[in-house]
N, C-alpha and C. Protein backbone atom coordinates (compact mmCIF):
# COMPACT_ATOMS: atom_id res chain seq x y z
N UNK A 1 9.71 -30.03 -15.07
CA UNK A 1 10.98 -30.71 -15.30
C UNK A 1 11.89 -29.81 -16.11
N UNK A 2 12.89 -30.07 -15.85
CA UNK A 2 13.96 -28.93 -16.60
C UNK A 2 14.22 -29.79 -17.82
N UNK A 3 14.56 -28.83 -18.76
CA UNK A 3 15.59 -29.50 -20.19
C UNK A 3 16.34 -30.40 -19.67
N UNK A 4 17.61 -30.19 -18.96
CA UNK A 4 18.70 -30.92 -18.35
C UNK A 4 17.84 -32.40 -18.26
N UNK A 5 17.10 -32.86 -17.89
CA UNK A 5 16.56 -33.98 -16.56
C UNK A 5 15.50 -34.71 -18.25
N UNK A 6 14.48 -33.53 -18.84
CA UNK A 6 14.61 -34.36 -20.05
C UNK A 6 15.34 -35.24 -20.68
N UNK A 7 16.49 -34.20 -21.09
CA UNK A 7 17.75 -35.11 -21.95
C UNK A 7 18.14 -36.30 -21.19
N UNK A 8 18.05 -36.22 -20.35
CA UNK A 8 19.03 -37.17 -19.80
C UNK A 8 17.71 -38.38 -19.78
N UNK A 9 16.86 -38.23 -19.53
CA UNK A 9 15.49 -39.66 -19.71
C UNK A 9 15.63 -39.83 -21.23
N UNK A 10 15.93 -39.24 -21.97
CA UNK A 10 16.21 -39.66 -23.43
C UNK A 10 17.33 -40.44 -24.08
N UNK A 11 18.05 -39.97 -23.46
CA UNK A 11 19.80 -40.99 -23.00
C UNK A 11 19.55 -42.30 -22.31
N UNK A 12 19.12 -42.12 -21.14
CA UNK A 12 18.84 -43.31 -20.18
C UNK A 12 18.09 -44.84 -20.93
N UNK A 13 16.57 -44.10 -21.72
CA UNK A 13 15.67 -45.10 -21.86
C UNK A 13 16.69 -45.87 -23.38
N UNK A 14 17.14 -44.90 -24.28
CA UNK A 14 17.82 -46.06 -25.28
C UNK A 14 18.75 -47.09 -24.30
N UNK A 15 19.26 -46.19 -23.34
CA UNK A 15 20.83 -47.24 -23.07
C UNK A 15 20.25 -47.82 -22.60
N UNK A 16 19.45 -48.27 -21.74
CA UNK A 16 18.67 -49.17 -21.00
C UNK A 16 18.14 -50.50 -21.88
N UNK A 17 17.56 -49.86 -23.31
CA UNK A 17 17.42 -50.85 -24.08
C UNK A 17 18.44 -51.59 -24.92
N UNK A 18 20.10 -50.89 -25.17
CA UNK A 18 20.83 -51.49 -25.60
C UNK A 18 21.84 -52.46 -24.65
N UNK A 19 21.34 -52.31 -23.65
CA UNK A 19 21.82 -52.99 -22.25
C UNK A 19 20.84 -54.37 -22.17
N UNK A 20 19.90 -54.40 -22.45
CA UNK A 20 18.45 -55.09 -21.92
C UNK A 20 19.11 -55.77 -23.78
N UNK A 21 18.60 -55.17 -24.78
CA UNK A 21 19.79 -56.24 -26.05
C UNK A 21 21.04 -56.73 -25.82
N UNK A 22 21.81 -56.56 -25.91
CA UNK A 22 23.23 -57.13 -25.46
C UNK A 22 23.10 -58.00 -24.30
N UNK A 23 22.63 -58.17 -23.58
CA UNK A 23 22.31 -59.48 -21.96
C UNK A 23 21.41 -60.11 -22.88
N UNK A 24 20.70 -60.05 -23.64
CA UNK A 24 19.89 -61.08 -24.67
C UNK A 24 20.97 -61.70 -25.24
N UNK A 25 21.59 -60.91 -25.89
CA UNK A 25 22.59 -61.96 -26.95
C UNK A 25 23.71 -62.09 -26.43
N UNK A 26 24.10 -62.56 -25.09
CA UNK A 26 24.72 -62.69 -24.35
C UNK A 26 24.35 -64.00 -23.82
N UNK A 27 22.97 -63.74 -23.29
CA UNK A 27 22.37 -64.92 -22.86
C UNK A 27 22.09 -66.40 -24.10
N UNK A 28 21.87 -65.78 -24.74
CA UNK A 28 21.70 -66.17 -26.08
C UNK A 28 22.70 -67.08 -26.88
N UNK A 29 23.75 -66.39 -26.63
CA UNK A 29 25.02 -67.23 -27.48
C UNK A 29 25.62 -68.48 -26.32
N UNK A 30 25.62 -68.29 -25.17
CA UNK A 30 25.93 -68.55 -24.25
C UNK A 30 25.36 -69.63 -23.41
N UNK A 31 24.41 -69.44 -23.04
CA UNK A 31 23.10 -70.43 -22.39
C UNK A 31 22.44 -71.19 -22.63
N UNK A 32 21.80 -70.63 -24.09
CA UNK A 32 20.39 -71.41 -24.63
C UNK A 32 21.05 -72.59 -25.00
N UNK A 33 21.97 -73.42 -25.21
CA UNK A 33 22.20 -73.99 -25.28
C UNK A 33 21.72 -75.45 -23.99
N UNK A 34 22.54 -74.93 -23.45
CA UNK A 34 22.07 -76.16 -21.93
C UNK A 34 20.75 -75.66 -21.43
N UNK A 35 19.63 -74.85 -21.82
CA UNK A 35 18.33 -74.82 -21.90
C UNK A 35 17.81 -75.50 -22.59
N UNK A 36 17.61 -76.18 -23.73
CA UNK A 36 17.36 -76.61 -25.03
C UNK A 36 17.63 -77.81 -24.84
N UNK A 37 19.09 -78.47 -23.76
CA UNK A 37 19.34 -79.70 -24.05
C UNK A 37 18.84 -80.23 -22.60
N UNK A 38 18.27 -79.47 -21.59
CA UNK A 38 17.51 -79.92 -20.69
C UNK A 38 16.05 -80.06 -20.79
N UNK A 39 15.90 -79.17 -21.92
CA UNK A 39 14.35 -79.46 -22.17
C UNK A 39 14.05 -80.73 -23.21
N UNK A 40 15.23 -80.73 -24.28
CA UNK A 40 14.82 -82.30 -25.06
C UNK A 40 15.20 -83.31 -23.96
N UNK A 41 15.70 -83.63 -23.00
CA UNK A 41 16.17 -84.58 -22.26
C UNK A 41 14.78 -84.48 -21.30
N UNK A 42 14.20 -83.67 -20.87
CA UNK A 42 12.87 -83.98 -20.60
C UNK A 42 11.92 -84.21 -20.86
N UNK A 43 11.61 -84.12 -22.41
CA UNK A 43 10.58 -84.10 -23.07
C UNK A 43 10.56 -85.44 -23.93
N UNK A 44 11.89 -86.38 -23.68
CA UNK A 44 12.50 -87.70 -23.81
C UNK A 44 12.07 -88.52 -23.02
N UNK A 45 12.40 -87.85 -21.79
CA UNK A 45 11.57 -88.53 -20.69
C UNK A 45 10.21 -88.82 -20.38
N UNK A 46 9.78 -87.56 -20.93
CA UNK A 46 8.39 -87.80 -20.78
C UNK A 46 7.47 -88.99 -21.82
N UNK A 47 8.07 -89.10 -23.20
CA UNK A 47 8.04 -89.67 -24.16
C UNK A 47 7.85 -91.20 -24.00
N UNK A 48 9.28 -91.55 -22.87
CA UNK A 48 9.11 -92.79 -22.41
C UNK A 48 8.58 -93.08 -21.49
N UNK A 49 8.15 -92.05 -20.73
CA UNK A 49 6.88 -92.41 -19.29
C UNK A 49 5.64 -92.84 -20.47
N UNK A 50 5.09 -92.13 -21.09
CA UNK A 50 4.02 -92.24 -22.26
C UNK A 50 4.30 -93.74 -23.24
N UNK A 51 4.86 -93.99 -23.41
CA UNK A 51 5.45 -95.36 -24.00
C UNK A 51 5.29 -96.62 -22.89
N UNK A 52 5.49 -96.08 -21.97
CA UNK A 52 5.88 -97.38 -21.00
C UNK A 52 4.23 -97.50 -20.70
N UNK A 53 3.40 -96.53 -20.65
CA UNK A 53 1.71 -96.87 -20.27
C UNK A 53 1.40 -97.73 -21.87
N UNK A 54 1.90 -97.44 -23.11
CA UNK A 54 1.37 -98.32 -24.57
C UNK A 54 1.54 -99.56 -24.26
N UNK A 55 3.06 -99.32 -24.19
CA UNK A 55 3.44 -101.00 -23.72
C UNK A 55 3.14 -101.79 -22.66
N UNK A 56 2.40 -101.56 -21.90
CA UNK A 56 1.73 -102.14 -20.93
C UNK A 56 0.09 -102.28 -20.85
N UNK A 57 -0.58 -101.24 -21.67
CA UNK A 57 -2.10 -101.24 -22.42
C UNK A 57 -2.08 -102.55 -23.67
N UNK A 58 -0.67 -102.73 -24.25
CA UNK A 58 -0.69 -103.62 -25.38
C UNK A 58 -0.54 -105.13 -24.99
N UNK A 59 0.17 -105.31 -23.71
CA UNK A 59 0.21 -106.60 -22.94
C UNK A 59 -0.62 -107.25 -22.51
N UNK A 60 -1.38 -105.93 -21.83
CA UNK A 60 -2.71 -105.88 -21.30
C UNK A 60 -3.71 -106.69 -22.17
N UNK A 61 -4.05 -105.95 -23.28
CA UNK A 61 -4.70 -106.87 -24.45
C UNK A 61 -4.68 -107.81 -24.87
N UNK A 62 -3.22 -108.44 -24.93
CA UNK A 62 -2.50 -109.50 -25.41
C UNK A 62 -3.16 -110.47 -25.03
N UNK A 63 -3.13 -110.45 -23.30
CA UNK A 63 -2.91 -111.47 -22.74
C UNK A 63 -4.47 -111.29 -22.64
N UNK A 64 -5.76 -110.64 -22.53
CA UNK A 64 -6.67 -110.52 -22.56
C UNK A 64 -7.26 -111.27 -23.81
N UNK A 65 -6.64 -111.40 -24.81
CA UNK A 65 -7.34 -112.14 -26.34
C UNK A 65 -6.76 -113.52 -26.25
N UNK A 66 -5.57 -114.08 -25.42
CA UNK A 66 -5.02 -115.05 -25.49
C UNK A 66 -5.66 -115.62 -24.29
N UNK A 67 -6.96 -116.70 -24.52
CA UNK A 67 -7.30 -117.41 -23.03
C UNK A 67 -6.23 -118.66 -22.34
N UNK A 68 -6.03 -118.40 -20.69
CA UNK A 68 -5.57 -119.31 -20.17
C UNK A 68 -5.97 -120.92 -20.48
N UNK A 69 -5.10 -121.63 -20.91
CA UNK A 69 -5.77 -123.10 -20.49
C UNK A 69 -5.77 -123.85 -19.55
N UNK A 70 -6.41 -124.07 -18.71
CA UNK A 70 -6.68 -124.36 -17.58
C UNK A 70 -6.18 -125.86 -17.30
N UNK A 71 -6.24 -126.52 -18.22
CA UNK A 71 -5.69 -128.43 -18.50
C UNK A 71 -3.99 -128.09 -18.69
N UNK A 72 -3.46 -126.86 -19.30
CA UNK A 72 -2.05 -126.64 -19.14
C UNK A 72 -1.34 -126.35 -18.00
């Protein structure tokens, strides 16, 4: 490899990384936002899928400790 073709892979690999930083904080200032608020809005959801099986395990019981009267 020549000097020339060195230097220049020495040039390349920083800019590459200050390119590859800057699209981070780009992405960053920019995006993460409506990432963050789609993931609590799912993880909300999921919360109340998980809730809705308690509240229906707790009914479940309810009505399991409370006997029918059959003369009512």
């Amino acid at each position: 490899m020549s000097n020339a073709f060195t230097a220049l892979i020495w040039w390349l690999i920083p800019l590459a990384g200050l390119i590859g930083a800057l699209g981070y904080v780009l992405w960053v200032s920019k995006f993460q936002g409506k990432f963050e608020q789609e993931t609590t809005r799912s993880v909300t959801s999921f919360q109340k899928f998980q809730d809705s099986f308690r509240d229906q395990q707790a009914r479940d019981l309810e009505a399991k400790e409370k006997p029918v009267d059959p003369t009512a």
